[in-house]
Protein backbone atom coordinates (compact mmCIF):
# COMPACT_ATOMS: atom_id res chain seq x y z
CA UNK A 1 48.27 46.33 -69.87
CA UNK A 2 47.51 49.36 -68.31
CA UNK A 3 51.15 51.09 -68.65
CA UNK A 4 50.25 50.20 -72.51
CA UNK A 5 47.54 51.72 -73.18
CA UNK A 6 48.75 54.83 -70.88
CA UNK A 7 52.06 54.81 -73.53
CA UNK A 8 49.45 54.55 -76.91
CA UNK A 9 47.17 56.88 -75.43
CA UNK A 10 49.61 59.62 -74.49
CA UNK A 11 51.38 59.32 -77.81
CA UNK A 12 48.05 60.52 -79.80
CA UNK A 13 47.69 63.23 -77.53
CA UNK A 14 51.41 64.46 -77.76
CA UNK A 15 51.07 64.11 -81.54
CA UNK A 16 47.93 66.09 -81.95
CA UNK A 17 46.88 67.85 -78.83
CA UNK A 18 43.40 65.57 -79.35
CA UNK A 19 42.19 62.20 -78.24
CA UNK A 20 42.88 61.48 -74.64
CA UNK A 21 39.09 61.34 -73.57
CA UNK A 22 37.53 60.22 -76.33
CA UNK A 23 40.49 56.98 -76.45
CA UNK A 24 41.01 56.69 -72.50
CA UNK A 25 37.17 56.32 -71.69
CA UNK A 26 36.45 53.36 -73.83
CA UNK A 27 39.03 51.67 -73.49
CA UNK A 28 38.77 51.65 -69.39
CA UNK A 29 35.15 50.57 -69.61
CA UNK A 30 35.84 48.11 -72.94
CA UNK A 31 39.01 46.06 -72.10
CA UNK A 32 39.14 47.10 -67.94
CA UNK A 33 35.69 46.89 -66.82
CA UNK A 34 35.47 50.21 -65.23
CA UNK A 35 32.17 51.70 -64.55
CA UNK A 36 31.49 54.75 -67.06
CA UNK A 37 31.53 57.27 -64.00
CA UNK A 38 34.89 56.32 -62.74
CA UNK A 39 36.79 56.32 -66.09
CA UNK A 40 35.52 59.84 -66.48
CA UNK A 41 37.17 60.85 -63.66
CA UNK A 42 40.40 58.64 -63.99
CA UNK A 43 40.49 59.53 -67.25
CA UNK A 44 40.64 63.45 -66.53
CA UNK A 45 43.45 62.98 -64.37
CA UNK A 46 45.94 60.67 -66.48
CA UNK A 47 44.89 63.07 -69.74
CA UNK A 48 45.90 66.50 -67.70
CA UNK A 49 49.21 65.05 -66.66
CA UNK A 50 50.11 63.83 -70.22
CA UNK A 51 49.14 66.84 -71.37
CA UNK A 52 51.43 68.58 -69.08
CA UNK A 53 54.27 66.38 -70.14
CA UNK A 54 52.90 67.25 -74.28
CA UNK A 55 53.14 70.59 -73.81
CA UNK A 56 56.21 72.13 -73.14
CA UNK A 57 57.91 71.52 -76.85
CA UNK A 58 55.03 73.50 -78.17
CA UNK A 59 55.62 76.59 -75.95
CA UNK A 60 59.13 76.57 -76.12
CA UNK A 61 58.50 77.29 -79.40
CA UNK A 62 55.85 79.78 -79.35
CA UNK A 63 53.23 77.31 -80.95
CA UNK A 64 50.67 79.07 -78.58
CA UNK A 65 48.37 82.12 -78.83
CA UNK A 66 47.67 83.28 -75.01
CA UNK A 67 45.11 85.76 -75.96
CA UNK A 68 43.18 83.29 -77.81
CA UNK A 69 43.77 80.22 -74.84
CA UNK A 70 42.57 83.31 -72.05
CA UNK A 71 39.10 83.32 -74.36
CA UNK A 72 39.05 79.94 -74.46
CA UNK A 73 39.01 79.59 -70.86
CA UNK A 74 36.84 82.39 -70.27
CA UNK A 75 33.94 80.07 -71.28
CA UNK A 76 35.57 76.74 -70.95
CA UNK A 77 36.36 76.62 -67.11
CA UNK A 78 32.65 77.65 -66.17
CA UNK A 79 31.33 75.09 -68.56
CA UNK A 80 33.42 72.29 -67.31
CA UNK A 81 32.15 72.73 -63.73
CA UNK A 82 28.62 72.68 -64.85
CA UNK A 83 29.31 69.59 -66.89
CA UNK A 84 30.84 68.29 -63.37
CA UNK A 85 27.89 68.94 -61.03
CA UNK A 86 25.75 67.54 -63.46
CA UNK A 87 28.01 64.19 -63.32
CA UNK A 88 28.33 64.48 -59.72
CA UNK A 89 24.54 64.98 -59.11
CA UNK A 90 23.15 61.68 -60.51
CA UNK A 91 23.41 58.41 -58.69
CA UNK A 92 24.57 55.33 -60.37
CA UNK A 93 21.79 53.75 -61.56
CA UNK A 94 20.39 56.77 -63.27
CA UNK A 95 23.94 57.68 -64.76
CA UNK A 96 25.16 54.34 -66.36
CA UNK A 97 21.95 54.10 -68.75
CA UNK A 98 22.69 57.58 -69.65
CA UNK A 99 26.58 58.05 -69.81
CA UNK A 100 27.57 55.18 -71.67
CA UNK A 101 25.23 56.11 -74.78
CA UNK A 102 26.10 59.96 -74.54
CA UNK A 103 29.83 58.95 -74.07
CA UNK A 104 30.02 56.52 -77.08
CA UNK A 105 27.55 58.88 -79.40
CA UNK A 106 30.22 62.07 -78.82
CA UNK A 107 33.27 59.89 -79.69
CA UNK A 108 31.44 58.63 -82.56
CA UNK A 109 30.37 62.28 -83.47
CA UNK A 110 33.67 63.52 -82.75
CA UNK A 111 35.33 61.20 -85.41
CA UNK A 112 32.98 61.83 -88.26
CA UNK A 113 34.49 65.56 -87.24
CA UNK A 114 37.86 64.89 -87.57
CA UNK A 115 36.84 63.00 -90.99
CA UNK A 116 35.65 66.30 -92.60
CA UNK A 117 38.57 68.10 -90.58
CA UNK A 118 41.87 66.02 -92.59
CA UNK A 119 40.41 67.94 -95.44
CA UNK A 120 41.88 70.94 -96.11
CA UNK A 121 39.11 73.82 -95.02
CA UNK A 122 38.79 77.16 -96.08
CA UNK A 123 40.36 79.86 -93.50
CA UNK A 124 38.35 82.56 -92.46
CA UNK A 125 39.23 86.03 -93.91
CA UNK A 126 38.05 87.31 -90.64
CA UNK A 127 38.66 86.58 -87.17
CA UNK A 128 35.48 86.17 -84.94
CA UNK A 129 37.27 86.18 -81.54
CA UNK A 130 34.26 87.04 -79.93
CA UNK A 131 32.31 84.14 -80.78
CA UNK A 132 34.95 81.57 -78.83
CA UNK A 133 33.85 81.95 -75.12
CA UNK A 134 30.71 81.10 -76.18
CA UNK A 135 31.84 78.53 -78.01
CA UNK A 136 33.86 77.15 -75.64
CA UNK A 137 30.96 77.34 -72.88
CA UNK A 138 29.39 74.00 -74.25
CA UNK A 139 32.93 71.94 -74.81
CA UNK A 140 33.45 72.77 -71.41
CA UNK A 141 30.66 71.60 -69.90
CA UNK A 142 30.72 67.70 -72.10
CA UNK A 143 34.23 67.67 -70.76
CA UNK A 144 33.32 67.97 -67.79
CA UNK A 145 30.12 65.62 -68.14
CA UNK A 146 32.24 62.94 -70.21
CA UNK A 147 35.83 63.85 -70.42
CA UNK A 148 35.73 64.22 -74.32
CA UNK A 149 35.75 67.23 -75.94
CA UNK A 150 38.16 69.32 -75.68
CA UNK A 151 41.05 67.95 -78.23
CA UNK A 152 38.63 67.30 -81.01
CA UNK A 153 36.00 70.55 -80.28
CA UNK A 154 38.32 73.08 -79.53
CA UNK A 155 40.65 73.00 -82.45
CA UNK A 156 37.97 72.62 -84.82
CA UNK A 157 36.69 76.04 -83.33
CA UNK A 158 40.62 77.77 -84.00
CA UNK A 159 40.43 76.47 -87.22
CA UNK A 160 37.09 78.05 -88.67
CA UNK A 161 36.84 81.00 -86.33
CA UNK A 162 41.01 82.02 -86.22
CA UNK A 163 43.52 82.64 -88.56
CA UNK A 164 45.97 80.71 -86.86
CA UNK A 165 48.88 78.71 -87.97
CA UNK A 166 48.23 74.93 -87.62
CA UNK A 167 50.97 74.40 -85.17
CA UNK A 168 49.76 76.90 -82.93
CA UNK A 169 46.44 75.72 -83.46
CA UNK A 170 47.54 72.65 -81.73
CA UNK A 171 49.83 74.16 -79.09
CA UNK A 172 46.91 76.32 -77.89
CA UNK A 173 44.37 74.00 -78.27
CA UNK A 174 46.53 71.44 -76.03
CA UNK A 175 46.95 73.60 -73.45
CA UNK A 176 43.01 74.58 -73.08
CA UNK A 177 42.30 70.58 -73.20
CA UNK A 178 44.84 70.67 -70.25
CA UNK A 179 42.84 73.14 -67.69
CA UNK A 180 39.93 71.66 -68.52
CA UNK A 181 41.45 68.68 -67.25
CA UNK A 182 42.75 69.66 -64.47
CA UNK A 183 39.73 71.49 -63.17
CA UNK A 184 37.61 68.62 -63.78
CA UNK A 185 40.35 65.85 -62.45
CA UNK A 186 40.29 68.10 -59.46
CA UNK A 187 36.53 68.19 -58.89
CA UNK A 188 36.22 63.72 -59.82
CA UNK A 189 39.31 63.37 -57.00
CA UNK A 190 37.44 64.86 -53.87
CA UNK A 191 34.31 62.83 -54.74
CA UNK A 192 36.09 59.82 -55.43
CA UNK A 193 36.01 59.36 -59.01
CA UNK A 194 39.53 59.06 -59.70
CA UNK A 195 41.07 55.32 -59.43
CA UNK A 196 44.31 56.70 -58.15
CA UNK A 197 46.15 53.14 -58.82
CA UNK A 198 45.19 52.76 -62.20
CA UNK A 199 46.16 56.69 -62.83
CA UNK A 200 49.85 55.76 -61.36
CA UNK A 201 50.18 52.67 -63.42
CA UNK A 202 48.41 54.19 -66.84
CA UNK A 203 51.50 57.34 -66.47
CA UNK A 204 54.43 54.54 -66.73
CA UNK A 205 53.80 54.38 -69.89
CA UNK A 206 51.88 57.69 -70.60
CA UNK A 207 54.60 60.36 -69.76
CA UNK A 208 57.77 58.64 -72.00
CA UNK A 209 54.26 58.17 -74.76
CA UNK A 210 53.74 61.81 -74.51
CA UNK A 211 57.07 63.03 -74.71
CA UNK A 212 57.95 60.93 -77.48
CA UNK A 213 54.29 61.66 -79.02
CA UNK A 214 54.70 65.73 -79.32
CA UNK A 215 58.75 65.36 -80.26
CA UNK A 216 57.17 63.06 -83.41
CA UNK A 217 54.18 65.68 -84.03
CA UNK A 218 56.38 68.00 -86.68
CA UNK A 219 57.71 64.35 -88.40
CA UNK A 220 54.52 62.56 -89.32
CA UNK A 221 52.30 63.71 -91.81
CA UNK A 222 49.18 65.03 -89.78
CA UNK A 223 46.28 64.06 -92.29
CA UNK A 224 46.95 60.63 -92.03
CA UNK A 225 47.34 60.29 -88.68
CA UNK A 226 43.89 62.22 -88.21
CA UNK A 227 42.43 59.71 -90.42
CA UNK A 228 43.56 56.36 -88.44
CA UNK A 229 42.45 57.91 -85.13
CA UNK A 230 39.05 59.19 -86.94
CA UNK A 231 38.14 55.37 -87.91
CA UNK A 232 39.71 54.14 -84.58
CA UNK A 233 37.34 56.83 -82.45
CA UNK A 234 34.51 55.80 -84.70
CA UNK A 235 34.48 52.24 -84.13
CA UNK A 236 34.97 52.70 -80.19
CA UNK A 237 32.18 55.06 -79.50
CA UNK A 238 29.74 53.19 -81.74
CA UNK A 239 31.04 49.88 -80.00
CA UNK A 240 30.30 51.77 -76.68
CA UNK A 241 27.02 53.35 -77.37
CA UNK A 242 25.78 49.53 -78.16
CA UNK A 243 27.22 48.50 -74.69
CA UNK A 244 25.02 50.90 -72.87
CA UNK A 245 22.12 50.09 -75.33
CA UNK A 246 21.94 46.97 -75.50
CA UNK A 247 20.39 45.85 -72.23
CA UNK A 248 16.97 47.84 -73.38
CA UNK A 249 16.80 45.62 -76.75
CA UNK A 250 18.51 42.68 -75.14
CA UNK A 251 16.18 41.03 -72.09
């Protein structure tokens, strides 16, 4: 099961440099049982390695704009150690009421994102470079607070704030989802947050998933694709914002 889901998983986010955190989490607390706090963690770590594996086709051919990744990070990496202390900070009991809900209600949010984002959007005639480390401030810090983020968030920013070509788009916006993830991976390991097992039995199936995912990416038309994973996101983050919810309506 869990080499499975690491293969589906890592296929999305080879094919559009999006949906590792807002797929991975649910489905580890959904179908696995895992506590909210620990498939965080776990699932920073499997979605930086299969993002490592995702990458490389998109920088061998110069799919990615390191000026604009360099601002990204700028405000990303500070925000996505914020978003881990504040993880790290609350117990148990005061973060599973809260996580769950805030988890599920970004996925959710996320999709209805994506929705609007299949449809074809105006470019900018200008470039407001300036405005993406600020931007990319917040995104860090919810990736670092609930893993999801960074796909979704950060290539809507490149699309109405750049004037980059959708493929690069992508390529740059996988590679900023990847430091993210491997700062806040990092930070979940040495507290313990990271269910090393399930990581190393999830990346079976996610490293052949991601290679095969970002060879596919140029074959598959991308607005459709976007649109099955926008319904698919939706009906997971509203299924997991009831989970967390429920106990205060249901006594």
């Amino acid at each position: 099961m869990e080499s499975i889901l690491g293969f589906a998983i890592a296929m999305i986010v080879g094919l559009t440099g999006a949906g590792g955190g807002p797929l991975t989490v649910p489905l580890l607390v959904l179908l696995l049982g895992r506590s909210a706090s620990e498939s965080v963690g776990t699932s920073l770590a499997f979605v930086f390695v299969t993002k490592v594996f995702a990458s490389p086709l998109y920088i061998f051919r110069k799919s990615v704009d390191w000026k604009i990744l360099g601002l990204m990070l700028a405000g990303g990496l500070p925000g996505v150690l914020l978003g881990s202390w504040i993880l790290l900070h609350l117990s148990k009991k005061q973060i599973e009421p809260i996580l769950l809900p805030l988890v599920g209600a970004t996925i959710a949010g996320l999709a209805f994102l994506r929705l609007f984002r299949t449809k074809q959007a105006p470019r900018p005639n200008v470039e407001r470079r300036w405005l993406i480390p600020l931007a990319t401030l917040p995104i860090g810090a919810e990736v670092g607070f609930s893993s999801a983020g960074a796909g979704a968030l950060g290539g809507l920013l490149l699309m109405y704030k750049t004037v980059l070509p959708t493929a690069t788009i992508v390529g740059t916006d996988l590679l900023f989802g990847m430091a993210l993830s491997f700062i806040g991976s990092g930070i979940h390991v040495i507290f313990g947050h990271v269910d090393q097992a399930l990581v190393t039995k999830m990346l079976i199936g996610g490293i052949p998933g991601a290679i095969i995912g970002s060879w596919l990416g140029t074959r598959i038309p991308g607005h459709k694709l976007q649109l099955a994973m926008s319904i698919v996101f939706g009906y997971l983050g509203l299924h997991m914002s009831w989970k967390g919810l429920a106990p205060l309506f249901i006594r």
